[in-house]
C-alpha atoms as a PDB file:
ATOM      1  CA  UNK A   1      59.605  69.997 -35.747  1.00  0.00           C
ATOM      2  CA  UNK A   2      58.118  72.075 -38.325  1.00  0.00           C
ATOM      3  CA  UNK A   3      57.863  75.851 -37.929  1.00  0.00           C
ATOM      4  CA  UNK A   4      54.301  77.263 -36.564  1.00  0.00           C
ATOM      5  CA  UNK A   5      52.239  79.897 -38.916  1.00  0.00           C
ATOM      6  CA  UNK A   6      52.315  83.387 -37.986  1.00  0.00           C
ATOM      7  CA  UNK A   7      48.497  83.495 -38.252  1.00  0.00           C
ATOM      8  CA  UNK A   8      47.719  80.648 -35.977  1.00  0.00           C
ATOM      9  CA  UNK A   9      49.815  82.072 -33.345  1.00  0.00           C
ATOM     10  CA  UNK A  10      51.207  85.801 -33.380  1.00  0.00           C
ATOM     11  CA  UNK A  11      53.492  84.947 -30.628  1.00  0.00           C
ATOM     12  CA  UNK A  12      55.588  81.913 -32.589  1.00  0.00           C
ATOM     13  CA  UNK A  13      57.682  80.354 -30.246  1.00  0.00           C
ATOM     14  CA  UNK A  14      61.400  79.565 -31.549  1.00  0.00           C
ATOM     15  CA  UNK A  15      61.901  75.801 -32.237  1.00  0.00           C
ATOM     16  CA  UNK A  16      65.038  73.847 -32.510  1.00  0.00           C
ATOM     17  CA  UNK A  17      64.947  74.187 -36.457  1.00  0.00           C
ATOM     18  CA  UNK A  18      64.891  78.152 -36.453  1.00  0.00           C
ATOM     19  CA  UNK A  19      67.631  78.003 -34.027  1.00  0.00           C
ATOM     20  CA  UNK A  20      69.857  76.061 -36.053  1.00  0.00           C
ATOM     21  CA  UNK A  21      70.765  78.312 -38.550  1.00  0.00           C
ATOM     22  CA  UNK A  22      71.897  80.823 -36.137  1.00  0.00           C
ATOM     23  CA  UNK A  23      73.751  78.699 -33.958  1.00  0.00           C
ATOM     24  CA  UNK A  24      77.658  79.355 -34.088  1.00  0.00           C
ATOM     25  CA  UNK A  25      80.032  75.733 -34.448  1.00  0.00           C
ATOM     26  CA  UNK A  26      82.822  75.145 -31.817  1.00  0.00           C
ATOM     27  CA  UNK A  27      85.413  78.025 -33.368  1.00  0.00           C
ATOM     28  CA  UNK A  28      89.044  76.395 -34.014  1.00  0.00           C
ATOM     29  CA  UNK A  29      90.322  79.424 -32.100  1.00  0.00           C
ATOM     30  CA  UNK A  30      88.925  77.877 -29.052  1.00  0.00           C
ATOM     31  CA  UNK A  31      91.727  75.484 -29.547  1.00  0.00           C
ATOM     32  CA  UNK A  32      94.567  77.575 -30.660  1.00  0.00           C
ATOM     33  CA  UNK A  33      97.380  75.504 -29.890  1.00  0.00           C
ATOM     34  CA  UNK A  34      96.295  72.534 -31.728  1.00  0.00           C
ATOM     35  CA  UNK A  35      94.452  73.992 -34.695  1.00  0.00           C
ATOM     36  CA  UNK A  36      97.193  75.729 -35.984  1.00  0.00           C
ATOM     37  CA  UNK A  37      99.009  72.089 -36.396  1.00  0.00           C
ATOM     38  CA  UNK A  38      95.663  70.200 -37.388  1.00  0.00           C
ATOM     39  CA  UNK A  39      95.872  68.212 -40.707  1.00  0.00           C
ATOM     40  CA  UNK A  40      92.613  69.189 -42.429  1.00  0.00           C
ATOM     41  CA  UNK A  41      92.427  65.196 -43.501  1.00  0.00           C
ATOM     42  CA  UNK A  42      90.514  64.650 -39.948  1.00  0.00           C
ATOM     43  CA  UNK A  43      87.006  64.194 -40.490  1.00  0.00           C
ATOM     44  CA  UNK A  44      86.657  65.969 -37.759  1.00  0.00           C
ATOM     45  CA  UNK A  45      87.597  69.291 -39.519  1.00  0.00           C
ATOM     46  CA  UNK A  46      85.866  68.135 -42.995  1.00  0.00           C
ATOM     47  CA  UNK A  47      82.621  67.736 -41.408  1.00  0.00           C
ATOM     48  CA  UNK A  48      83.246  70.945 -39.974  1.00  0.00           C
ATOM     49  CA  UNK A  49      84.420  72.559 -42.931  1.00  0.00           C
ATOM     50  CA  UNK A  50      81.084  71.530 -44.907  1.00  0.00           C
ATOM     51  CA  UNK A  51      78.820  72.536 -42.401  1.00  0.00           C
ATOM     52  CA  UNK A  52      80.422  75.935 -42.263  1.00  0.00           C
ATOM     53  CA  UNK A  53      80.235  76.118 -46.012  1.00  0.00           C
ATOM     54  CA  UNK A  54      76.128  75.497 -45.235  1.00  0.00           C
ATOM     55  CA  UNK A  55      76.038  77.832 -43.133  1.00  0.00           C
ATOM     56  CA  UNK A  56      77.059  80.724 -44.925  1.00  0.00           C
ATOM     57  CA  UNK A  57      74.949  79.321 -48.258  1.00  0.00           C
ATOM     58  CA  UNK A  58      71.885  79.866 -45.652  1.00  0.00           C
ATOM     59  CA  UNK A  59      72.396  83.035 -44.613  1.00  0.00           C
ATOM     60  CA  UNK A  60      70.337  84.940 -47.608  1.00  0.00           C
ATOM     61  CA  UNK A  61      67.498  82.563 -47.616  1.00  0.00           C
ATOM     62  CA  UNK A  62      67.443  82.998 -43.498  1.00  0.00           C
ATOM     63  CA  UNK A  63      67.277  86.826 -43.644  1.00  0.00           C
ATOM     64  CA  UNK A  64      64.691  87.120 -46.839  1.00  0.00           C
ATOM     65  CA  UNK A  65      62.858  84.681 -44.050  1.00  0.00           C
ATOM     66  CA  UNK A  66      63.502  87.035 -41.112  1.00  0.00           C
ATOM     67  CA  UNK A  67      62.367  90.492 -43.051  1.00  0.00           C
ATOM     68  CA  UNK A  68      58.910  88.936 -44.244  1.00  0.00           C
ATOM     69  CA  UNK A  69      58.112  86.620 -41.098  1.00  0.00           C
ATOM     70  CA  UNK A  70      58.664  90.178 -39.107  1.00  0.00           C
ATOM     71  CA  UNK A  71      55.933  91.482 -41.354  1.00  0.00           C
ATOM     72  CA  UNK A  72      53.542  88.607 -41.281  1.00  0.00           C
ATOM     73  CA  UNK A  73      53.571  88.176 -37.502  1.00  0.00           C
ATOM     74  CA  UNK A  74      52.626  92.282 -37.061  1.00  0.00           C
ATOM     75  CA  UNK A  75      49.915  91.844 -39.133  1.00  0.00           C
ATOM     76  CA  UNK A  76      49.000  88.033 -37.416  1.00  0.00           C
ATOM     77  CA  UNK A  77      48.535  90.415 -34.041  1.00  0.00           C
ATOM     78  CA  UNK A  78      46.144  91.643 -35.156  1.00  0.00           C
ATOM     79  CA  UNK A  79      44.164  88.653 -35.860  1.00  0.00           C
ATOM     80  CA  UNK A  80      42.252  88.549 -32.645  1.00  0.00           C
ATOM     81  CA  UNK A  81      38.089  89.671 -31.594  1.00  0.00           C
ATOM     82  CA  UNK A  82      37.179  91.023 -28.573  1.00  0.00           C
ATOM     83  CA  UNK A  83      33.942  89.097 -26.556  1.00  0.00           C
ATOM     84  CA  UNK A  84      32.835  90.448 -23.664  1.00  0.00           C
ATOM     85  CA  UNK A  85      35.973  91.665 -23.000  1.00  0.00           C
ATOM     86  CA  UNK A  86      38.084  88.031 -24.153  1.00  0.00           C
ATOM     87  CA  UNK A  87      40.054  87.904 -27.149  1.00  0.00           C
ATOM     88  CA  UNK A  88      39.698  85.648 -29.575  1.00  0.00           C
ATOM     89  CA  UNK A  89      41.965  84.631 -31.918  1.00  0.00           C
ATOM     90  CA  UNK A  90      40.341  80.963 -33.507  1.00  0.00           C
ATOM     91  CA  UNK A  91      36.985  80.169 -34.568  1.00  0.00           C
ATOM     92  CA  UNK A  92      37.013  77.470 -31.721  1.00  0.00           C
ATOM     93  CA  UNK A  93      37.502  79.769 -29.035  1.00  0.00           C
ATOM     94  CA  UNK A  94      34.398  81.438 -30.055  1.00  0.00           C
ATOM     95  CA  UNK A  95      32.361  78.748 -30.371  1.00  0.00           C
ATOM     96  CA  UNK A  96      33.466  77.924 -26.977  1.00  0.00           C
ATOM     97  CA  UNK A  97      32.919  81.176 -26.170  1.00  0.00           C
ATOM     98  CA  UNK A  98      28.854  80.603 -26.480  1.00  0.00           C
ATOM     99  CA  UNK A  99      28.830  77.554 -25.026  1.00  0.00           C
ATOM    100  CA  UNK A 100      28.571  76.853 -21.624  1.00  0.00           C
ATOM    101  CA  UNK A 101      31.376  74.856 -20.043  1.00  0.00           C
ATOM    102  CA  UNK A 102      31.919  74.296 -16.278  1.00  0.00           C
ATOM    103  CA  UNK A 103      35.587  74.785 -14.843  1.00  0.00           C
ATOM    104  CA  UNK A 104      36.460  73.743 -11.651  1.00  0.00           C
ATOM    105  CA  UNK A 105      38.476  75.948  -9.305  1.00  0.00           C
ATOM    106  CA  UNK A 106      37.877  79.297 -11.440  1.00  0.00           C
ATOM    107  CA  UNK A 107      35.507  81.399  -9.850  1.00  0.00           C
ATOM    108  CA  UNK A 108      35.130  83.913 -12.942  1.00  0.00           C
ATOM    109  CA  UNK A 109      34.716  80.854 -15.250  1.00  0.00           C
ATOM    110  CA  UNK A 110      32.143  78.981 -13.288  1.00  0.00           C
ATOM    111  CA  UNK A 111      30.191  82.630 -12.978  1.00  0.00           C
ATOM    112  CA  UNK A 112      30.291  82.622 -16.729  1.00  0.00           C
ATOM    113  CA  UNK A 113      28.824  79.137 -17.094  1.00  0.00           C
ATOM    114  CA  UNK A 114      26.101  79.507 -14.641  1.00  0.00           C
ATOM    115  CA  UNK A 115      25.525  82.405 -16.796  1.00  0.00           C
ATOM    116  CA  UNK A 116      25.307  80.915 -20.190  1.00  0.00           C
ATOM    117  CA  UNK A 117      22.988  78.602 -18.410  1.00  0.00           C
ATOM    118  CA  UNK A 118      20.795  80.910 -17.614  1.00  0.00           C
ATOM    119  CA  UNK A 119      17.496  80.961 -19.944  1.00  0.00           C
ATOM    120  CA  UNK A 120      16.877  83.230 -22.495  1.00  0.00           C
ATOM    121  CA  UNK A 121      14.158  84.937 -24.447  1.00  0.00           C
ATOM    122  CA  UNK A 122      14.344  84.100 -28.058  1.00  0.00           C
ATOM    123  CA  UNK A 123      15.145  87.800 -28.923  1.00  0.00           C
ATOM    124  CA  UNK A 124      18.478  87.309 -26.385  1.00  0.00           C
ATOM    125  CA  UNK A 125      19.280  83.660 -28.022  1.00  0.00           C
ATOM    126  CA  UNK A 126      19.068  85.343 -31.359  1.00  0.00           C
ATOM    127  CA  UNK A 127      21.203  88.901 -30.333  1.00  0.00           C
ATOM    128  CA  UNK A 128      23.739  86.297 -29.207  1.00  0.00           C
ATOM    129  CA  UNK A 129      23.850  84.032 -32.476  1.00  0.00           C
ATOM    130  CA  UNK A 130      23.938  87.494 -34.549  1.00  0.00           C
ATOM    131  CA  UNK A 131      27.120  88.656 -32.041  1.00  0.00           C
ATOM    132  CA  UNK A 132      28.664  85.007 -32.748  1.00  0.00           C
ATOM    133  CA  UNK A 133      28.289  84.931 -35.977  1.00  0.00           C
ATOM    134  CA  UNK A 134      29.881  88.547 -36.584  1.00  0.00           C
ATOM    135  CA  UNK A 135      32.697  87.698 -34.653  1.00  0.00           C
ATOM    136  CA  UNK A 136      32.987  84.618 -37.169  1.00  0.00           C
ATOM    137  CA  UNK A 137      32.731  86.494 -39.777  1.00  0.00           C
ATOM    138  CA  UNK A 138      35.679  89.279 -38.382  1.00  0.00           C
ATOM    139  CA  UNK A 139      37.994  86.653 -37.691  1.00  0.00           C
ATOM    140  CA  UNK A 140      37.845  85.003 -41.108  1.00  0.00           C
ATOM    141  CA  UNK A 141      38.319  88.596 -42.614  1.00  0.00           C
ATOM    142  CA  UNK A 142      41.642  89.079 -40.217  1.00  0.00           C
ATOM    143  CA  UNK A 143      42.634  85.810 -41.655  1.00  0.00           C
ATOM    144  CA  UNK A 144      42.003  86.065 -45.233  1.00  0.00           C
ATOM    145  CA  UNK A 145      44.077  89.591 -44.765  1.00  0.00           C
ATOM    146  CA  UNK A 146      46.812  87.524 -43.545  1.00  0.00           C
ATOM    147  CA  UNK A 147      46.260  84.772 -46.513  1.00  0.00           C
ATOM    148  CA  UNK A 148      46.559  87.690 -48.669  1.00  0.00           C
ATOM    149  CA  UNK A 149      49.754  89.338 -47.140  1.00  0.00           C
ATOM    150  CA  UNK A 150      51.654  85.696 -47.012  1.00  0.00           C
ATOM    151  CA  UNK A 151      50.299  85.319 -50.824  1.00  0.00           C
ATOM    152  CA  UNK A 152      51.594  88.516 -51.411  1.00  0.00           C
ATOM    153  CA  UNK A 153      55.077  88.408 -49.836  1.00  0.00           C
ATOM    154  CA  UNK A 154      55.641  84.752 -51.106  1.00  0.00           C
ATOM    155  CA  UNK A 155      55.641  83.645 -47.369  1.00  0.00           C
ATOM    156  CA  UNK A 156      55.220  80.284 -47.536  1.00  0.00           C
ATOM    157  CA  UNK A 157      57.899  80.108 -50.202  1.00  0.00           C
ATOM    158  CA  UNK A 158      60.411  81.653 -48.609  1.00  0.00           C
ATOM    159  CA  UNK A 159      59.763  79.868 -45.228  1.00  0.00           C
ATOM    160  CA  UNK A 160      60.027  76.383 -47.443  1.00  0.00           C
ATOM    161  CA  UNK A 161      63.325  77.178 -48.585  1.00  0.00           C
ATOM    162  CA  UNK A 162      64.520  78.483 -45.393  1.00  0.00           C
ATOM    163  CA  UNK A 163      62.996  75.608 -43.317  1.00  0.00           C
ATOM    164  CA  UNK A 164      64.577  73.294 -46.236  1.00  0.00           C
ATOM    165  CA  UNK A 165      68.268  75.429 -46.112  1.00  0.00           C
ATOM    166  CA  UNK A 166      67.793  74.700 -42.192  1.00  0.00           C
ATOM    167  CA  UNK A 167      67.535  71.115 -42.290  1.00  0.00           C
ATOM    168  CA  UNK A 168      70.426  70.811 -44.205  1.00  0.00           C
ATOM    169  CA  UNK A 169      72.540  72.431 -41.749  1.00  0.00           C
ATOM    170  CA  UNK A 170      71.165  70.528 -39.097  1.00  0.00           C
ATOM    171  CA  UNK A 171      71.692  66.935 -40.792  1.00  0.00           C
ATOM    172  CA  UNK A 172      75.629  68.383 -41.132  1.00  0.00           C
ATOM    173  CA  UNK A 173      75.958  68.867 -37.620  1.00  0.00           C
ATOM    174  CA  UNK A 174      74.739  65.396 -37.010  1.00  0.00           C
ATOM    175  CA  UNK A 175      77.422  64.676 -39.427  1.00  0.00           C
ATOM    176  CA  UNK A 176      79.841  66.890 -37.387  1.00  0.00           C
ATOM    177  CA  UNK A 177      78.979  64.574 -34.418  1.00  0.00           C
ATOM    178  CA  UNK A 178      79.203  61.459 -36.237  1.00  0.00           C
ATOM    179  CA  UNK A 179      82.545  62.028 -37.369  1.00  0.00           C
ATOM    180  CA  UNK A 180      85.704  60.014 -36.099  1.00  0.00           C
ATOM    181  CA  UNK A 181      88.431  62.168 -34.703  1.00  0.00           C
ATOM    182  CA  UNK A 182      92.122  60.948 -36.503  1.00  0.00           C
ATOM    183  CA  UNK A 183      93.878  63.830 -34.069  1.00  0.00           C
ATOM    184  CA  UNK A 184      93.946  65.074 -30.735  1.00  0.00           C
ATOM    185  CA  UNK A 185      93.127  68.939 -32.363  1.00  0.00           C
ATOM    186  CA  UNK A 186      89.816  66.978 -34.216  1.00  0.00           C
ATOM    187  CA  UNK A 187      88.709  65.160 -30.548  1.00  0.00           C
ATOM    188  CA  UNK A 188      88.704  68.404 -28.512  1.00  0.00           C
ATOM    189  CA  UNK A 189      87.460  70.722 -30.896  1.00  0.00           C
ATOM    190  CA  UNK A 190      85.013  67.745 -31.469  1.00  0.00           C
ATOM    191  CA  UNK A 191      83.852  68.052 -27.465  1.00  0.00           C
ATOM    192  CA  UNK A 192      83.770  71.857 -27.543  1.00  0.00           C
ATOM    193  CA  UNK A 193      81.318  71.727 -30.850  1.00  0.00           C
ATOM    194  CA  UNK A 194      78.719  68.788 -28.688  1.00  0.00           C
ATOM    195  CA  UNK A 195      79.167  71.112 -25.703  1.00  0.00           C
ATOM    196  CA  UNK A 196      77.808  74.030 -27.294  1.00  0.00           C
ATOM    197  CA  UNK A 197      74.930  72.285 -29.022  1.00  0.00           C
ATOM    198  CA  UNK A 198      74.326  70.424 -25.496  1.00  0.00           C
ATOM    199  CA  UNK A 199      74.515  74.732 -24.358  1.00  0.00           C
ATOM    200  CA  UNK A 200      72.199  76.255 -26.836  1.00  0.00           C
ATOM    201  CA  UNK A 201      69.549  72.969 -26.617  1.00  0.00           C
ATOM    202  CA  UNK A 202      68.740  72.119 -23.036  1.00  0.00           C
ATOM    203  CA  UNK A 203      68.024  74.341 -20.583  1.00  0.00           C
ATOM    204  CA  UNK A 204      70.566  76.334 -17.721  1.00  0.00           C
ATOM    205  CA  UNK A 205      69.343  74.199 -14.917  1.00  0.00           C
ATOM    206  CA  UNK A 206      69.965  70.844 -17.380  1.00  0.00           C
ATOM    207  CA  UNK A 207      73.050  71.511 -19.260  1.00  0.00           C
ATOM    208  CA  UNK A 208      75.366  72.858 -17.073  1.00  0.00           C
ATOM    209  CA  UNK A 209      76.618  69.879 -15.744  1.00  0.00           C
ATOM    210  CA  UNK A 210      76.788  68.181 -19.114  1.00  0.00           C
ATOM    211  CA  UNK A 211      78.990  71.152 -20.536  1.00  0.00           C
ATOM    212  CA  UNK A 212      80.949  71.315 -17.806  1.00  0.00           C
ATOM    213  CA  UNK A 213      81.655  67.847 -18.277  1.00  0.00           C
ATOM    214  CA  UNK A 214      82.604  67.755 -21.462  1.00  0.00           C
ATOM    215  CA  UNK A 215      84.815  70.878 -21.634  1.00  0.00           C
ATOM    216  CA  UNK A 216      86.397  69.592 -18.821  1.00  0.00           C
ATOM    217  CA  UNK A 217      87.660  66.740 -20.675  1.00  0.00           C
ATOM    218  CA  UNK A 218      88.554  68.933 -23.286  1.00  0.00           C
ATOM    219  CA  UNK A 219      91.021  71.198 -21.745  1.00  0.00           C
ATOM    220  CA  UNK A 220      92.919  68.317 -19.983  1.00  0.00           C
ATOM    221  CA  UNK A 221      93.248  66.318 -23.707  1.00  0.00           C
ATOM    222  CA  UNK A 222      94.313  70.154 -25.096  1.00  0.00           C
ATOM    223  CA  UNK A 223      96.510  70.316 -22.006  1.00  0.00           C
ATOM    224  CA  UNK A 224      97.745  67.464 -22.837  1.00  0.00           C
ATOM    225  CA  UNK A 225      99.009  67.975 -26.621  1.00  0.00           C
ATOM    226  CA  UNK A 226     100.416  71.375 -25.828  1.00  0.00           C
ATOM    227  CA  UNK A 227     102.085  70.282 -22.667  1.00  0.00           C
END
């Protein structure tokens, strides 16, 4: 799932990738008891170990990322034209803008259509082509100003190596998840670091149960050891 571009949308929805640099791991000191007496020879804590190490080697390329995507996406809200009172923010909702399209159910919409419908002198036809073709022309100067700023900024760079830093860390988690416990400290602190990824993933109405679950079974093998 590749990141979106601030000037196709100014409202960029966070993906699974962005989040993954930010996410914290299941923390040892969840498991106090047996951490203190873990043997770091359990892949468990290895895998964990490296993908901590990732994490902190992301953290510069991540903020340089944050600072300029801030700066893009302020400018990218301002890629939008105004049409009879709609904005407009890509060439194909202008087009669609001037041509008449019938939509069920919406009042307002169908009022439009039957008014693009409606027949025009050629003076109207050509006001209208003029008013299209300037908003054309507006939006593609809005968008070469935002060319310009990610040019300028190194942008695209900078969300390459971030995207690329990102990946890394998330291929270590899968290596996190993939790895065989050899102690009781590296199978619960293994459950508490899936629980948390189940936490951050899926939504509150989905997860809940699944984290429950899971944590659950972690307490009663932590129980267990320290009993």
């Amino acid at each position: 799932m590749k990141s979106t571009s601030p000037a196709a949308n100014a409202g960029l929805s966070v993906n699974r990738r962005s989040l993954v640099c930010g996410l914290g791991t299941a923390a040892l000191a969840g498991v106090p008891a047996l951490a203190s007496a873990a043997p770091m020879s359990d892949p468990v804590f290895q895998a964990m170990a490296a993908l901590e190490q990732l994490k902190i080697l992301t953290g510069e390329p991540d903020a340089a990322h944050s600072v300029v995507e801030e700066a893009i996406i302020a400018i990218s809200r301002k890629n939008v034209v105004i049409i009879d009172g709609e904005e407009m923010r890509t060439h194909e909702q202008i087009d669609a803008h001037f041509t008449p399209a019938f939509c069920p159910g919406d009042e307002e919409q169908f009022n439009r259509f039957i008014e693009r419908l409606r027949p025009r002198s050629a003076a109207e036809q050509a006001e209208r082509d003029l008013a299209r073709q300037a908003a054309h022309d507006e939006l593609a100067r809005k968008e070469a100003e935002i060319a310009e700023a990610e040019q300028r900024t190194g942008y695209r760079e900078i969300e390459a190596r971030n995207e690329s830093a990102c990946d890394a860390v998330w291929d270590a988690e899968y290596e996190v998840m993939g790895a065989k416990p050899a102690t009781p400290a590296g199978a619960v602190t293994l459950l508490h670091f899936v629980a948390e990824l189940i936490e951050e993933d899926l939504p509150d109405s989905v997860h809940e149960h699944y984290v429950a679950a899971i944590r659950n079974a972690a307490d009663f093998f932590e129980g267990s050891a320290s009993g």
